[in-house]
C-alpha atoms as a PDB file:
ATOM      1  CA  UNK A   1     114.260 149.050 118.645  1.00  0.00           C
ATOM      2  CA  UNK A   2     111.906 151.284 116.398  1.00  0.00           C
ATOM      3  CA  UNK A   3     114.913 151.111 113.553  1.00  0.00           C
ATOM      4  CA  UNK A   4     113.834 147.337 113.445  1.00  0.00           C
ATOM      5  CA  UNK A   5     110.243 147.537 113.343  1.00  0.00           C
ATOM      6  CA  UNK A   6     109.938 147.063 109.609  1.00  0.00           C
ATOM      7  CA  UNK A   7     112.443 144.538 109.460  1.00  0.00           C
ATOM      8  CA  UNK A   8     110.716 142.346 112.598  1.00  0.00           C
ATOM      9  CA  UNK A   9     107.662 142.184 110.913  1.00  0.00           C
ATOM     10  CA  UNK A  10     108.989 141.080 107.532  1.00  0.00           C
ATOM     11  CA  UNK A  11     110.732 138.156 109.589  1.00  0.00           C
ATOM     12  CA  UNK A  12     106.732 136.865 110.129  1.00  0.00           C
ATOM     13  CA  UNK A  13     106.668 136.794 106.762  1.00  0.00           C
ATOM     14  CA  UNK A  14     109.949 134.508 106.304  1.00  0.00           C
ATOM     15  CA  UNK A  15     108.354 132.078 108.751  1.00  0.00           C
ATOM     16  CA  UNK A  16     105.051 131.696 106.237  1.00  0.00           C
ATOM     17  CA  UNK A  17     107.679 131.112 103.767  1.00  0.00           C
ATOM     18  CA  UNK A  18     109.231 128.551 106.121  1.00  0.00           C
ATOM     19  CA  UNK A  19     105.807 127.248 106.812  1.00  0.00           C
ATOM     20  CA  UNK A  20     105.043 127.172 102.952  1.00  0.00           C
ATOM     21  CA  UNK A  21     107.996 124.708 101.732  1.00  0.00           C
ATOM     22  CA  UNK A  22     107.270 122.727 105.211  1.00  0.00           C
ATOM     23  CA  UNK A  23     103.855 121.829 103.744  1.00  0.00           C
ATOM     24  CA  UNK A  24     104.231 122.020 100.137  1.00  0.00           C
ATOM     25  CA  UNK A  25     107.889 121.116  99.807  1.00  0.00           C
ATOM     26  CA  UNK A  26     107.266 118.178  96.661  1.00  0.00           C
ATOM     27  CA  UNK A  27     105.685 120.506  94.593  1.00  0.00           C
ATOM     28  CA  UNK A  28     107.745 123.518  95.357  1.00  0.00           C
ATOM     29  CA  UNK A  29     111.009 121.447  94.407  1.00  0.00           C
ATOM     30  CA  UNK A  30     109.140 119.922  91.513  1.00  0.00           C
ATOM     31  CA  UNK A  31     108.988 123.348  89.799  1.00  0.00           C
ATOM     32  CA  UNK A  32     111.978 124.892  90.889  1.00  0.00           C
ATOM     33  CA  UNK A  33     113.425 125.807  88.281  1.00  0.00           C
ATOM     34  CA  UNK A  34     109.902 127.847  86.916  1.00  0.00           C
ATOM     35  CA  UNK A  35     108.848 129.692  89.773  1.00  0.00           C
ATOM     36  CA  UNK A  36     112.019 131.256  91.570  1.00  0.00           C
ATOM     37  CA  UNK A  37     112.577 133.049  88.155  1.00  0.00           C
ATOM     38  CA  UNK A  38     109.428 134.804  88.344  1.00  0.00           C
ATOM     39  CA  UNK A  39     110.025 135.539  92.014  1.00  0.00           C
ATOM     40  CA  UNK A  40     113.301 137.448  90.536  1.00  0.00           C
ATOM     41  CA  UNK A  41     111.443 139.267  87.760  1.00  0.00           C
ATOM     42  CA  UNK A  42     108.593 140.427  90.182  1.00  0.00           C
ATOM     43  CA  UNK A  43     110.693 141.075  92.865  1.00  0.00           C
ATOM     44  CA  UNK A  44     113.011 143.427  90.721  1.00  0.00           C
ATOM     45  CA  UNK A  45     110.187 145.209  88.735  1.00  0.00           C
ATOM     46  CA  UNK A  46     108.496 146.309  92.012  1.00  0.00           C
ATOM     47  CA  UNK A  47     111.700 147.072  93.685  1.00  0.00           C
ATOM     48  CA  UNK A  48     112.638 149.311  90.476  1.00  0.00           C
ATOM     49  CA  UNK A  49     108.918 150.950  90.444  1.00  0.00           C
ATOM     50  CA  UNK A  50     109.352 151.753  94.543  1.00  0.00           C
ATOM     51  CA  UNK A  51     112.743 153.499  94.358  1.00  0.00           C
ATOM     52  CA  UNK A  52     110.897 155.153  90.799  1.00  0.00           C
ATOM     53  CA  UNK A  53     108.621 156.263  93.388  1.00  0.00           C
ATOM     54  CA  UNK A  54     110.687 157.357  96.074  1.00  0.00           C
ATOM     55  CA  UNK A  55     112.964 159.468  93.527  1.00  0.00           C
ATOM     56  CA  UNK A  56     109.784 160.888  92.127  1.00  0.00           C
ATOM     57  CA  UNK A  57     108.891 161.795  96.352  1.00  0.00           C
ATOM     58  CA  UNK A  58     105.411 160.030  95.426  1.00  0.00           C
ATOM     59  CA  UNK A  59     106.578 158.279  98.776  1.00  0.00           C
ATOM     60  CA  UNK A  60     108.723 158.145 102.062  1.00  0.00           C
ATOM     61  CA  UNK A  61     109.464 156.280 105.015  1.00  0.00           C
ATOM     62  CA  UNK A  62     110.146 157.563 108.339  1.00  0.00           C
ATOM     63  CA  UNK A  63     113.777 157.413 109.178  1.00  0.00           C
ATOM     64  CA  UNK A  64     112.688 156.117 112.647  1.00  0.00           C
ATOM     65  CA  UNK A  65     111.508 152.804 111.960  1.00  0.00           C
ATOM     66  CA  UNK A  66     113.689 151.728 109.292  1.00  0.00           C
ATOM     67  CA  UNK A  67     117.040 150.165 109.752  1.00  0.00           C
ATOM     68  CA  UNK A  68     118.976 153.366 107.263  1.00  0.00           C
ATOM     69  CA  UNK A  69     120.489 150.892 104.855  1.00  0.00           C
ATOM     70  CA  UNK A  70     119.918 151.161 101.330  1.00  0.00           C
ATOM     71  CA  UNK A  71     120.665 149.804  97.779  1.00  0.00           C
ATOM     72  CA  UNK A  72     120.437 153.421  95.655  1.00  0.00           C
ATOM     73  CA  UNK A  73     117.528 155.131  97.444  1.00  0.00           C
ATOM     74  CA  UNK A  74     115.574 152.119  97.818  1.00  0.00           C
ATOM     75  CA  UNK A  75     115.169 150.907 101.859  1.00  0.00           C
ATOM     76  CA  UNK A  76     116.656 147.350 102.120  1.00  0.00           C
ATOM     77  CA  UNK A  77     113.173 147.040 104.154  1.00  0.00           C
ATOM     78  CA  UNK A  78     111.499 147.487 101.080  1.00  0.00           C
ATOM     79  CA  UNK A  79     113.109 145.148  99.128  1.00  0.00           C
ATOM     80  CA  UNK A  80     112.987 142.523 101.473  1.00  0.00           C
ATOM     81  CA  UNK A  81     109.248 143.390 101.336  1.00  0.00           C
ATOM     82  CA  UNK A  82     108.655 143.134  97.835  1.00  0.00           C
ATOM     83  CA  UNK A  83     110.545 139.482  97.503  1.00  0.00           C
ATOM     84  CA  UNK A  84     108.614 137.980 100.231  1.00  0.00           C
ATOM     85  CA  UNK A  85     105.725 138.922  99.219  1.00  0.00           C
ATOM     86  CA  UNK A  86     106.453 138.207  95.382  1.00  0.00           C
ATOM     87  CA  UNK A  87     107.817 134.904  97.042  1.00  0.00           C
ATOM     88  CA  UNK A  88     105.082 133.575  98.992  1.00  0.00           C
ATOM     89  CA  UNK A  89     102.243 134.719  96.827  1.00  0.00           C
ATOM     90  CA  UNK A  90     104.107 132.398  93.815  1.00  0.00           C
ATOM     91  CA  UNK A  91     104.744 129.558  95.993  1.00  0.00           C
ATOM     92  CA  UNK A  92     101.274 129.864  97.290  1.00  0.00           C
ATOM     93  CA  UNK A  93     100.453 129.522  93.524  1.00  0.00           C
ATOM     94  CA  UNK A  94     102.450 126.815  92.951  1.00  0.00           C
ATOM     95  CA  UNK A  95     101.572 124.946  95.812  1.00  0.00           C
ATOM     96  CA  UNK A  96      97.706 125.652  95.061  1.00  0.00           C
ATOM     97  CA  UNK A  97      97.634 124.593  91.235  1.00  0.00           C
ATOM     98  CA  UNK A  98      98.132 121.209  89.668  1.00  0.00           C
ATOM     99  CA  UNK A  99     101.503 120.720  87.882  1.00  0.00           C
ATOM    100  CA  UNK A 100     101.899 120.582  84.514  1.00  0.00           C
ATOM    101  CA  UNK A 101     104.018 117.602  83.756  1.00  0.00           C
ATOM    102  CA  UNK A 102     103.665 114.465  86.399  1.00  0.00           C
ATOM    103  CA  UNK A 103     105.471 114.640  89.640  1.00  0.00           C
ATOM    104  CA  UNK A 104     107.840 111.508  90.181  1.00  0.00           C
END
């Protein structure tokens, strides 16, 4: 079970993502086609500056709570982190700040 440790606790993080378009699902889908981009472009930059990182053995995990797959040297842990994260702190955005063009 310790393999899945980081992976359990990034599953929390789907459910506030859940919970996010459950409450703000108007304005989400209002803007949809502004904010996923900038999920993607975050998402990738700090997935590119972690496996930087990792190369550059600034940082490790622990082989024991990690699942062992990868994408290069990057943790697929870690880059499930970095779009959740990227993803709710946009939609939180989003859902937080009035549009710019009136929803119908």
């Amino acid at each position: 079970m310790k393999h899945w440790l980081y992976l359990a606790f990034l599953l929390v993080w789907l459910l506030i993502l859940v919970c996010q378009w459950l409450i703000g699902w108007r304005k989400l889908w209002h803007e949809r086609f502004t904010w996923p981009w900038i999920v993607l472009g975050l998402g990738s930059y700090l997935s590119i500056a972690d496996a930087v990182a990792i190369q550059q053995n600034i940082w490790f995990f622990r082989p024991a709570f990690i699942t062992g797959w990868y994408l290069g040297n990057l943790p697929v842990e870690e880059l499930c982190f970095y779009f959740l994260t990227t993803a709710m702190i946009v939609q939180g955005f989003v859902m937080l700040v009035p549009p710019k063009r009136p929803m119908l």
